[in-house]
N, C-alpha and C. Protein backbone atom coordinates (compact mmCIF):
# COMPACT_ATOMS: atom_id res chain seq x y z
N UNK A 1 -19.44 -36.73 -28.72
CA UNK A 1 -19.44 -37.53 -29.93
C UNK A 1 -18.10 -38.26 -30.02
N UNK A 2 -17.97 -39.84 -30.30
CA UNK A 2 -16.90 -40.63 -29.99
C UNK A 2 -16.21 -39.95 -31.36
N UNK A 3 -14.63 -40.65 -31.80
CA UNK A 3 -13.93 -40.45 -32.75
C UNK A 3 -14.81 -41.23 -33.87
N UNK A 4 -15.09 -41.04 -35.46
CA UNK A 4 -15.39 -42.33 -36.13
C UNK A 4 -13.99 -42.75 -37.13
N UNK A 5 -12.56 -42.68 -36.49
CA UNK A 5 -11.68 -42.98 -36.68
C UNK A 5 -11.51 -44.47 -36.24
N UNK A 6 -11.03 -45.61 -37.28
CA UNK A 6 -10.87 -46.88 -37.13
C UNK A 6 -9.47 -47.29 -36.69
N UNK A 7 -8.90 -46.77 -35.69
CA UNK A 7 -7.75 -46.97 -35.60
C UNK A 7 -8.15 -48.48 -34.02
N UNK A 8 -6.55 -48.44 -33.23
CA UNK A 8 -6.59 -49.07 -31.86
C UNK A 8 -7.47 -48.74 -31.39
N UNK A 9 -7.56 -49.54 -30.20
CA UNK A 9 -8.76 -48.81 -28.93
C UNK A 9 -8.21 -48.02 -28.20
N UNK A 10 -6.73 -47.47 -27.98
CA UNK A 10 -6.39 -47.02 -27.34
C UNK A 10 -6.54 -45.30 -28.44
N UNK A 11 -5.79 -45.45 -29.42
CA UNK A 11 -6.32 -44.14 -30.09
C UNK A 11 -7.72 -44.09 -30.33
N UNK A 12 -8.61 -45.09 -30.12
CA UNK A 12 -10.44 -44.39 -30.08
C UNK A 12 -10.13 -43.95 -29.38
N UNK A 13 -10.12 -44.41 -27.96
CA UNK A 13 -10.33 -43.78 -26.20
C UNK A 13 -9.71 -42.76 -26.39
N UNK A 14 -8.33 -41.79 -27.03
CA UNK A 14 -7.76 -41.09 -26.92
C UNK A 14 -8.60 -39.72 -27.94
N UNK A 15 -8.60 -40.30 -28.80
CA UNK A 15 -9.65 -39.29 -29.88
C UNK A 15 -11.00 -38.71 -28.90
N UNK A 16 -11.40 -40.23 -28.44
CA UNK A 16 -12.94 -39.69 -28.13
C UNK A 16 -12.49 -38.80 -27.06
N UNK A 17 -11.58 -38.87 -25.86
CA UNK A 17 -11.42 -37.67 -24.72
C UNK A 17 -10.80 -36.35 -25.67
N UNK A 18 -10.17 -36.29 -26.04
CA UNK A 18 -9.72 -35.18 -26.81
C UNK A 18 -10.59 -34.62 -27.87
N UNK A 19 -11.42 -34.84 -28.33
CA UNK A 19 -12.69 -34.04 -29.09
C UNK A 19 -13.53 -33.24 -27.89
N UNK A 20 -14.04 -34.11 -27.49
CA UNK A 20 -15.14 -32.79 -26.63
C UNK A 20 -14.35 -32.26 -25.48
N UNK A 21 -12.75 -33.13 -25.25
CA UNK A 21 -11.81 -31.41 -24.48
C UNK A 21 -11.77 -29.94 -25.61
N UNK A 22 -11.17 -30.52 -26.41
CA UNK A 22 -10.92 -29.40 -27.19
C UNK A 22 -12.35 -28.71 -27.33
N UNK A 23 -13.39 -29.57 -27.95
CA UNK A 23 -14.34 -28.52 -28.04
C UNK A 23 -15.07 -27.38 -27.19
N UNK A 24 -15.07 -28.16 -26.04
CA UNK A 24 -15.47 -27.45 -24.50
C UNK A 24 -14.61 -26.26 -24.36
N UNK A 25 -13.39 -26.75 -24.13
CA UNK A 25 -12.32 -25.61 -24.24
C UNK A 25 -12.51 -24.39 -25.05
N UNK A 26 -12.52 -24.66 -26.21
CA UNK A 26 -12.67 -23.71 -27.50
C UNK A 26 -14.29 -22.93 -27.11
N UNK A 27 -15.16 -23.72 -26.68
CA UNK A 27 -16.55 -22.61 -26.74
C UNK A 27 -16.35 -22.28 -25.19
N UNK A 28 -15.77 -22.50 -23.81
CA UNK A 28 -15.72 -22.28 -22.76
C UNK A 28 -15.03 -20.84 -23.11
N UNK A 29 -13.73 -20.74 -23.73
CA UNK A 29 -13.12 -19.93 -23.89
C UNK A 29 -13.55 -18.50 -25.01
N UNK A 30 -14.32 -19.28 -25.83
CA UNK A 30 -15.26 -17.99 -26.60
C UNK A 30 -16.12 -17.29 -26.03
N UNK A 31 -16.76 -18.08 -24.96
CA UNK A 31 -17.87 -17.28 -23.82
C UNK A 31 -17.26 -15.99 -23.13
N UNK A 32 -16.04 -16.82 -22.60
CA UNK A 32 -15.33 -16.19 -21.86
C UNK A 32 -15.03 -15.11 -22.01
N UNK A 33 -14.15 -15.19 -23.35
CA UNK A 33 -13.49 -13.70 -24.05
C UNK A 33 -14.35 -12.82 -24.83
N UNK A 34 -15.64 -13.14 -25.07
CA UNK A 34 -16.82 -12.05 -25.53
C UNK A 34 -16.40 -10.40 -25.31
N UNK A 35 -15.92 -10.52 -23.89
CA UNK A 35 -16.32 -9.40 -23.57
C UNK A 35 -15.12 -8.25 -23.69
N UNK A 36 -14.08 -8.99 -24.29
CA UNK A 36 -12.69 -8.13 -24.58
C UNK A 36 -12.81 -7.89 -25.81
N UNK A 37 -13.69 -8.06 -26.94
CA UNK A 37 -13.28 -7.70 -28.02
C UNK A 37 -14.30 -5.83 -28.03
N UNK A 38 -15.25 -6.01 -26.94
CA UNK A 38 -16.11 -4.72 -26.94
C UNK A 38 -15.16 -3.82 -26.57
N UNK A 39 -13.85 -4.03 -25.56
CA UNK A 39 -12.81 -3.21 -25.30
C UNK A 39 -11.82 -3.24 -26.33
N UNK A 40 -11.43 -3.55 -27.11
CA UNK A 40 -10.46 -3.32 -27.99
C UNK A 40 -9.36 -4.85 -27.94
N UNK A 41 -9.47 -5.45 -27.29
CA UNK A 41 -8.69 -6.30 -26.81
C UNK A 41 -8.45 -8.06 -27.56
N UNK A 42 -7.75 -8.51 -27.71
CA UNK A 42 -7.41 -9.80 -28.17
C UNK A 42 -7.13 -10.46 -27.00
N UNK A 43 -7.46 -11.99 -26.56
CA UNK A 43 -7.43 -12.73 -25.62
C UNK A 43 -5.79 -12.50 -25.49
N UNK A 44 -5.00 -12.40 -26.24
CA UNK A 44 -3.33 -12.67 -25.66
C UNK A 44 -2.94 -11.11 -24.69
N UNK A 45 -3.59 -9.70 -25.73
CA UNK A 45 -3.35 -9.00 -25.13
C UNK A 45 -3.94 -8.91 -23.11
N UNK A 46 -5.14 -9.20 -23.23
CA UNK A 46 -5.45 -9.61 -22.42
C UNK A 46 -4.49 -10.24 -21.08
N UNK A 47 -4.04 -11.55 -21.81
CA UNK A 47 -3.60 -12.31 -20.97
C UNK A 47 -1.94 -11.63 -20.59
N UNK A 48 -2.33 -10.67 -21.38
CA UNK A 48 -0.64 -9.70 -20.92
C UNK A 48 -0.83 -8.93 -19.83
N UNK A 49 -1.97 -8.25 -20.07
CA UNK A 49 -2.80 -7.38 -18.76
C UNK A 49 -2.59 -7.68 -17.49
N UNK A 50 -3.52 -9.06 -17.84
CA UNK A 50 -3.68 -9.75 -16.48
C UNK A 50 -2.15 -10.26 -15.83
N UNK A 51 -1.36 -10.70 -16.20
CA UNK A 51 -0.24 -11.26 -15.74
C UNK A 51 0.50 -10.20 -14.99
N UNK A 52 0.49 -8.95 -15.98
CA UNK A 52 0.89 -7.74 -15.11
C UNK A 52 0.64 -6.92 -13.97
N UNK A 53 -0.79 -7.52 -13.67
CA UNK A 53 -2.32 -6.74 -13.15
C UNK A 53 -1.47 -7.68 -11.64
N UNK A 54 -1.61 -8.98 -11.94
CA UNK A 54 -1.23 -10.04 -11.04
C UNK A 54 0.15 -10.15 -10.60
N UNK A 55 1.12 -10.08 -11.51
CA UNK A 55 2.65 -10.60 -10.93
C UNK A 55 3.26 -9.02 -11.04
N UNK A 56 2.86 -8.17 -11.72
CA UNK A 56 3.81 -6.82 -11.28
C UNK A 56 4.45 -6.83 -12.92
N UNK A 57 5.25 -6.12 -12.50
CA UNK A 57 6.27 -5.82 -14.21
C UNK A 57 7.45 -6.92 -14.47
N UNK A 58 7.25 -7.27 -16.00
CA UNK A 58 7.91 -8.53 -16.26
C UNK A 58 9.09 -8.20 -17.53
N UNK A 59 10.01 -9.21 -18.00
CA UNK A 59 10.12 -9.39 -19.31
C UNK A 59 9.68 -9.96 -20.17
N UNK A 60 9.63 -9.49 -21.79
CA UNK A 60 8.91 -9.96 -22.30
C UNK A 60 8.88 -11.36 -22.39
N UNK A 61 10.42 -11.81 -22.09
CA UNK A 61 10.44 -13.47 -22.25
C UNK A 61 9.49 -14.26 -20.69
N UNK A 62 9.18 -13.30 -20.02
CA UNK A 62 8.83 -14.05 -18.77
C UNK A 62 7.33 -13.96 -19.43
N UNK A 63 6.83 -12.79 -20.10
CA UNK A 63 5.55 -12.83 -20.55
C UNK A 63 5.20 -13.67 -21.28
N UNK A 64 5.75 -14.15 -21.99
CA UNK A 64 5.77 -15.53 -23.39
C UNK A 64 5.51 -16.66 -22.36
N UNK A 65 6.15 -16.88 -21.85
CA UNK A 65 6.83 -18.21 -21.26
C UNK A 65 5.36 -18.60 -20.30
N UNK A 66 5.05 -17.24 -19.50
CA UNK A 66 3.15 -17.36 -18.56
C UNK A 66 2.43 -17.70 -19.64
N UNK A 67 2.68 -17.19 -20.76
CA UNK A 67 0.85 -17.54 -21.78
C UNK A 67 1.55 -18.43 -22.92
N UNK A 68 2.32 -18.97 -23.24
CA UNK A 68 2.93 -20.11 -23.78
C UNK A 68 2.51 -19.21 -25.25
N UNK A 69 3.30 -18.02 -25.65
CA UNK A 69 3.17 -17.91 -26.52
C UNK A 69 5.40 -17.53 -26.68
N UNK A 70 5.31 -17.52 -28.46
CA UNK A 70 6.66 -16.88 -28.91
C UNK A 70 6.79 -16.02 -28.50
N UNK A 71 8.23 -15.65 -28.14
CA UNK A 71 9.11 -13.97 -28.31
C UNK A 71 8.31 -13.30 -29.32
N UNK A 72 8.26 -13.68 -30.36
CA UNK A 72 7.69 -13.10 -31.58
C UNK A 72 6.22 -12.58 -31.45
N UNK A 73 5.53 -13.36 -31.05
CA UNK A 73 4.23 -12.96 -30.99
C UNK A 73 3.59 -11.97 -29.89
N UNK A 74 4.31 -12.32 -28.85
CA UNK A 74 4.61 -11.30 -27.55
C UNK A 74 5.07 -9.98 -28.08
N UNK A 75 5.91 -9.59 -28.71
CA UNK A 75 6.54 -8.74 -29.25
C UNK A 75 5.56 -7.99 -29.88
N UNK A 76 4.83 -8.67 -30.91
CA UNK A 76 3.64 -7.99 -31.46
C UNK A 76 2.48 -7.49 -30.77
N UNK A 77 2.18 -8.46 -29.99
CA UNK A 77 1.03 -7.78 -28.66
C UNK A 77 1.42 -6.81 -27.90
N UNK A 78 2.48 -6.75 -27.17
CA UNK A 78 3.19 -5.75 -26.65
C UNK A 78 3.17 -4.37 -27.33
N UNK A 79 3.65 -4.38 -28.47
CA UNK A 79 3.57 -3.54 -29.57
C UNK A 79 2.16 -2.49 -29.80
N UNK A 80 1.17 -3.57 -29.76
CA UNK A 80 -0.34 -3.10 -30.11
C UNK A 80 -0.58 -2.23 -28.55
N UNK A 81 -0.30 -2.93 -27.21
CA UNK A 81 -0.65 -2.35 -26.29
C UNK A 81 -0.47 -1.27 -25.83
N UNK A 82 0.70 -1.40 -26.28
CA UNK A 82 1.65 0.06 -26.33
C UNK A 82 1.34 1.91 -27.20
N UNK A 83 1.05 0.66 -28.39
CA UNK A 83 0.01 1.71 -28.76
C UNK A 83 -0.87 2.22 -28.60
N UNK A 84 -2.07 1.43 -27.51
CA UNK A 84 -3.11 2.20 -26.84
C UNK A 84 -2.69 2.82 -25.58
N UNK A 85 -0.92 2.37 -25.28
CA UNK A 85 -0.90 2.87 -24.10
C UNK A 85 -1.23 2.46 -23.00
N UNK A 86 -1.64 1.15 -23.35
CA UNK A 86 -2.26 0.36 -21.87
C UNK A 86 -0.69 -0.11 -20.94
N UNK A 87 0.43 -0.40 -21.98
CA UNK A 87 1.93 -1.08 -20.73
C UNK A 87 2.65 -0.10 -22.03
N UNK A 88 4.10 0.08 -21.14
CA UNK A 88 4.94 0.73 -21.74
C UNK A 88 6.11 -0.30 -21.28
N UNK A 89 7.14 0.07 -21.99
CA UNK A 89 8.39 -0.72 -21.63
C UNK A 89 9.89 0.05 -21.14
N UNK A 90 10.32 -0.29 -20.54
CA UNK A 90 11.13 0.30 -19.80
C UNK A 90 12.57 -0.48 -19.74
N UNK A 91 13.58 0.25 -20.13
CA UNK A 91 15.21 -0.45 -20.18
C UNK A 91 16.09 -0.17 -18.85
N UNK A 92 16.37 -1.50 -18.47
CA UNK A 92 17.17 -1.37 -17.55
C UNK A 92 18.31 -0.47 -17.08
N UNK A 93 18.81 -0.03 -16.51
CA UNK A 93 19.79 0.99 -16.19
C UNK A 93 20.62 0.28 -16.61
N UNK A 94 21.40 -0.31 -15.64
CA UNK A 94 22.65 -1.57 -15.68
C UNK A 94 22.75 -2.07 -16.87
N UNK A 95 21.52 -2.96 -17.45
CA UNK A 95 21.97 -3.55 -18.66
C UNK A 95 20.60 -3.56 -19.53
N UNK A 96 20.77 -2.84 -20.34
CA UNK A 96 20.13 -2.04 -21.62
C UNK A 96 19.41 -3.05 -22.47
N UNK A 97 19.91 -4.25 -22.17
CA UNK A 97 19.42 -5.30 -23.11
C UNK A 97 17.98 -5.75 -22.52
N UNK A 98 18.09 -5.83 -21.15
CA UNK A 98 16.93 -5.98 -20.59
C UNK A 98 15.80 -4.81 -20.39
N UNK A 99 14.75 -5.45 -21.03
CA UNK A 99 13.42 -4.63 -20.84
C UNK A 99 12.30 -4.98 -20.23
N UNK A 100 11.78 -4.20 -19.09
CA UNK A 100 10.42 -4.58 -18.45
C UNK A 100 9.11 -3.81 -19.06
N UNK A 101 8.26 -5.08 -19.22
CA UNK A 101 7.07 -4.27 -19.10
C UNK A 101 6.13 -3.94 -18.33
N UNK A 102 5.39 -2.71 -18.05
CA UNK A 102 4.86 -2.03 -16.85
C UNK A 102 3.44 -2.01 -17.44
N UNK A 103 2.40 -2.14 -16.84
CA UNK A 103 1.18 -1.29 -17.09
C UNK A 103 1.08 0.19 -17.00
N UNK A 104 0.79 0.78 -17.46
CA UNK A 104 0.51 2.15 -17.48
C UNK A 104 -0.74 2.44 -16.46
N UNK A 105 -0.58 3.89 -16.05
CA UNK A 105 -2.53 3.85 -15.09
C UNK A 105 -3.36 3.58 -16.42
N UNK A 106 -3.60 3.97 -17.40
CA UNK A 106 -4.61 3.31 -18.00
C UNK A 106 -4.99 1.94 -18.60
N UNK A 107 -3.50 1.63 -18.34
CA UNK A 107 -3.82 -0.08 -18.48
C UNK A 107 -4.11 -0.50 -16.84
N UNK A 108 -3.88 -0.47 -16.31
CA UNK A 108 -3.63 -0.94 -14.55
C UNK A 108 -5.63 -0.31 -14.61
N UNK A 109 -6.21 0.56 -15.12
CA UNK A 109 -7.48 0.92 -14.64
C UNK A 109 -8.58 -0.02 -15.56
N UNK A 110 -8.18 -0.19 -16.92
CA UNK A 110 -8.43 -0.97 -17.38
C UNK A 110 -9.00 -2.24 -17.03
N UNK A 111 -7.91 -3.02 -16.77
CA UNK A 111 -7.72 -4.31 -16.39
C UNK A 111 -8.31 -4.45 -14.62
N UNK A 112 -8.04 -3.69 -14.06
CA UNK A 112 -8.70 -4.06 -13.21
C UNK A 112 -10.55 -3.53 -13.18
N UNK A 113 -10.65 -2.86 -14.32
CA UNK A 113 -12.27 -3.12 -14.81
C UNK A 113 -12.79 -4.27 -15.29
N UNK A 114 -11.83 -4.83 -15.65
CA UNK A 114 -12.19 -6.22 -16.54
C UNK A 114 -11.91 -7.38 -16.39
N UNK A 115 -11.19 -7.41 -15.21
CA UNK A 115 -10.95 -8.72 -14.35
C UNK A 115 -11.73 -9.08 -13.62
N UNK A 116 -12.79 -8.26 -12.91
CA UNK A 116 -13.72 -9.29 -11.98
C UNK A 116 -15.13 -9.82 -12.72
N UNK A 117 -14.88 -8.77 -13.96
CA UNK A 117 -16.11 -9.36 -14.95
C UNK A 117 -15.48 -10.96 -15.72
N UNK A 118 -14.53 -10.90 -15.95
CA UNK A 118 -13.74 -11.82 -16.51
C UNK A 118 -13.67 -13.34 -15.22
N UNK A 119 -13.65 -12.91 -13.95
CA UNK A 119 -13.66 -13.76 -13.30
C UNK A 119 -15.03 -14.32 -12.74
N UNK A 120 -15.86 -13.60 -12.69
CA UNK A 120 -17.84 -13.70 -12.92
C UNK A 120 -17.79 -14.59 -13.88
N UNK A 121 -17.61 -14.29 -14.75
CA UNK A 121 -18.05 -15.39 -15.99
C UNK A 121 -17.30 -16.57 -16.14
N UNK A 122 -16.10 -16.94 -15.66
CA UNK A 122 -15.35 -18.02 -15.59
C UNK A 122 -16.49 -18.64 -14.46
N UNK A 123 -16.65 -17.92 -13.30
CA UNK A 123 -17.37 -18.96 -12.08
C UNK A 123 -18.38 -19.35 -12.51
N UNK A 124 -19.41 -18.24 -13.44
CA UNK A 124 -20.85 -18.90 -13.69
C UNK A 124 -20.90 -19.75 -14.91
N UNK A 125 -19.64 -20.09 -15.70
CA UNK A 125 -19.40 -21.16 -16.98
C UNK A 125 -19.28 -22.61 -16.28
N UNK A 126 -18.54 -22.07 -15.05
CA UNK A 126 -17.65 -23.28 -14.73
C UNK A 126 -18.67 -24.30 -13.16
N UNK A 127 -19.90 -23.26 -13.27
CA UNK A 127 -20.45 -23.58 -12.44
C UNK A 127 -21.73 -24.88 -12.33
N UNK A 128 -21.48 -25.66 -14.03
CA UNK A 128 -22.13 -26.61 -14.22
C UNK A 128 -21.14 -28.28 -13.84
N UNK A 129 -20.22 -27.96 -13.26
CA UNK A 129 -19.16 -29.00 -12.36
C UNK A 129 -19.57 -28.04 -11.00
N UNK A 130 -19.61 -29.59 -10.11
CA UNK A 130 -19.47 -29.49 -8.87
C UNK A 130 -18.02 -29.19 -8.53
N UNK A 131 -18.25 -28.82 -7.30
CA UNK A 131 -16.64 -28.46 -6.96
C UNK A 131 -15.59 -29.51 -6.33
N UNK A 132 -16.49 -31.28 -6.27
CA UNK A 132 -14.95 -31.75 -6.48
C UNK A 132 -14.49 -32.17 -7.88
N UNK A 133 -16.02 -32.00 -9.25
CA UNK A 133 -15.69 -32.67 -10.11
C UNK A 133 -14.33 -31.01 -11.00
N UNK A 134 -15.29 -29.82 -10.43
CA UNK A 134 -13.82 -28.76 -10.77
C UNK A 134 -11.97 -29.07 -10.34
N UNK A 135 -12.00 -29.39 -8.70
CA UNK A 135 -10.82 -30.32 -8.65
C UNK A 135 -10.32 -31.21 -9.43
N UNK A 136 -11.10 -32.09 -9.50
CA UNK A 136 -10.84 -33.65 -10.86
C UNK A 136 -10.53 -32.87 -11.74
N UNK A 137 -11.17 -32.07 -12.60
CA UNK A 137 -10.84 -31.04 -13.92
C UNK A 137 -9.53 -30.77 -13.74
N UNK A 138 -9.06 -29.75 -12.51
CA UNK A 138 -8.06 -29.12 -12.45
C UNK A 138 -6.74 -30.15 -12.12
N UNK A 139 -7.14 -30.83 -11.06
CA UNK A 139 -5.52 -31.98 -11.26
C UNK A 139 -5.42 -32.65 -12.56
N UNK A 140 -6.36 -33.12 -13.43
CA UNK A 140 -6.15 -34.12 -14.96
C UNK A 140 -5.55 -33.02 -15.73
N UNK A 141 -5.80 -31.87 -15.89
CA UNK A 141 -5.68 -30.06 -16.75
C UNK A 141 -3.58 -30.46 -16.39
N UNK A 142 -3.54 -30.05 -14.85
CA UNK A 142 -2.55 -29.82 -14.43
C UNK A 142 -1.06 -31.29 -14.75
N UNK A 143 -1.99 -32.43 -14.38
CA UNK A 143 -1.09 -33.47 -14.62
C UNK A 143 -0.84 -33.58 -16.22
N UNK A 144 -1.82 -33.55 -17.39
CA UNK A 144 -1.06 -33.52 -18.73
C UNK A 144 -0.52 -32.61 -19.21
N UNK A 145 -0.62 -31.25 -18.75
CA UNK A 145 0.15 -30.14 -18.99
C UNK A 145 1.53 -29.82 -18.79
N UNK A 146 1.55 -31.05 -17.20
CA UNK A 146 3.02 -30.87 -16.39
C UNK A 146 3.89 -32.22 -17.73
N UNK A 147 3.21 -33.14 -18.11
CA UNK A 147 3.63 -34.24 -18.88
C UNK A 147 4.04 -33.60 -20.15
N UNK A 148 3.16 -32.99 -20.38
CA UNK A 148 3.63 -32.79 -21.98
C UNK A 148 4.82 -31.87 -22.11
N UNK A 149 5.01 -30.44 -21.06
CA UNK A 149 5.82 -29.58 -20.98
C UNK A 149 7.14 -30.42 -20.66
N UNK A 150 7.06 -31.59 -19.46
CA UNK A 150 8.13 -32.13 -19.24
C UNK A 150 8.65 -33.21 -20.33
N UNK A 151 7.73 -33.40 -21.03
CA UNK A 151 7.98 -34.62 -21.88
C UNK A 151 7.58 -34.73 -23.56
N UNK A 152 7.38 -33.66 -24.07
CA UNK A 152 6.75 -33.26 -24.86
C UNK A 152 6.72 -34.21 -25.79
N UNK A 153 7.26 -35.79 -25.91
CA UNK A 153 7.39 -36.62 -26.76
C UNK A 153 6.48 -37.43 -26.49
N UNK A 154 5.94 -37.56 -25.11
CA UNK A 154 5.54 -38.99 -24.31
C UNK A 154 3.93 -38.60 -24.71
């Protein structure tokens, strides 16, 4: 559905691509995450899991910075996880200020229960693009993401 905003043609053209991104996005991503709320889970905690599951033990600022969320809000997820015990956090010897977070075995058993279901359902969502129009997706995804992070004005 185009914008029915009367502005330039350049903000139509811009409205109309940015409505059904966002919307796609938003229900691609509700499909997606269905299946974490039956585990206890919020998509961020989640995306804490996985980063850990994947890159090993981090800080929390390295954890923010992968899922483009605040110190602050990280802090709070962390918090919740902790409380089920899924990652614990751990202070550096040397310097105390620094803290890593680890998965725990029951987060590490967890997550790797729920990652290949999580990755099933990304392939069979994503499986109504062919796979060079998934490329096209992924370089346009990648090139305004790299723009806006680098340029956040432009």
């Amino acid at each position: 559905m185009p914008t029915h905003y009367q502005g330039t043609p350049k903000e139509i053209q811009s409205l109309s691509a940015y409505i059904p991104f966002i919307r796609a996005a938003d229900t691609l991503s509700a499909q997606i995450h269905q299946h974490l709320s039956a585990k206890g889970l919020t998509e961020s905690q989640f995306g804490v899991l996985e980063a850990l599951y994947h890159l090993g033990p981090l800080c929390q600022r390295a954890i923010a910075d992968k899922l483009l969320k605040s110190g602050g809000n990280i802090t709070l997820v962390i918090d919740n996880l902790e409380k089920q015990k899924l990652v614990e956090r751990r202070r550096n010897e040397d310097d105390r200020r620094y803290i890593t977070v680890t998965l725990t075995p029951k987060g590490e058993n967890l997550i790797s229960e729920l990652f290949p279901v999580h990755a099933a359902n990304i392939t069979r969502l994503m499986s109504v693009l062919k796979p060079d129009e998934l490329e096209l997706l992924r370089n346009l995804c990648r090139r305004l993401g790299k723009q806006l992070h680098d340029d956040p004005d432009s």
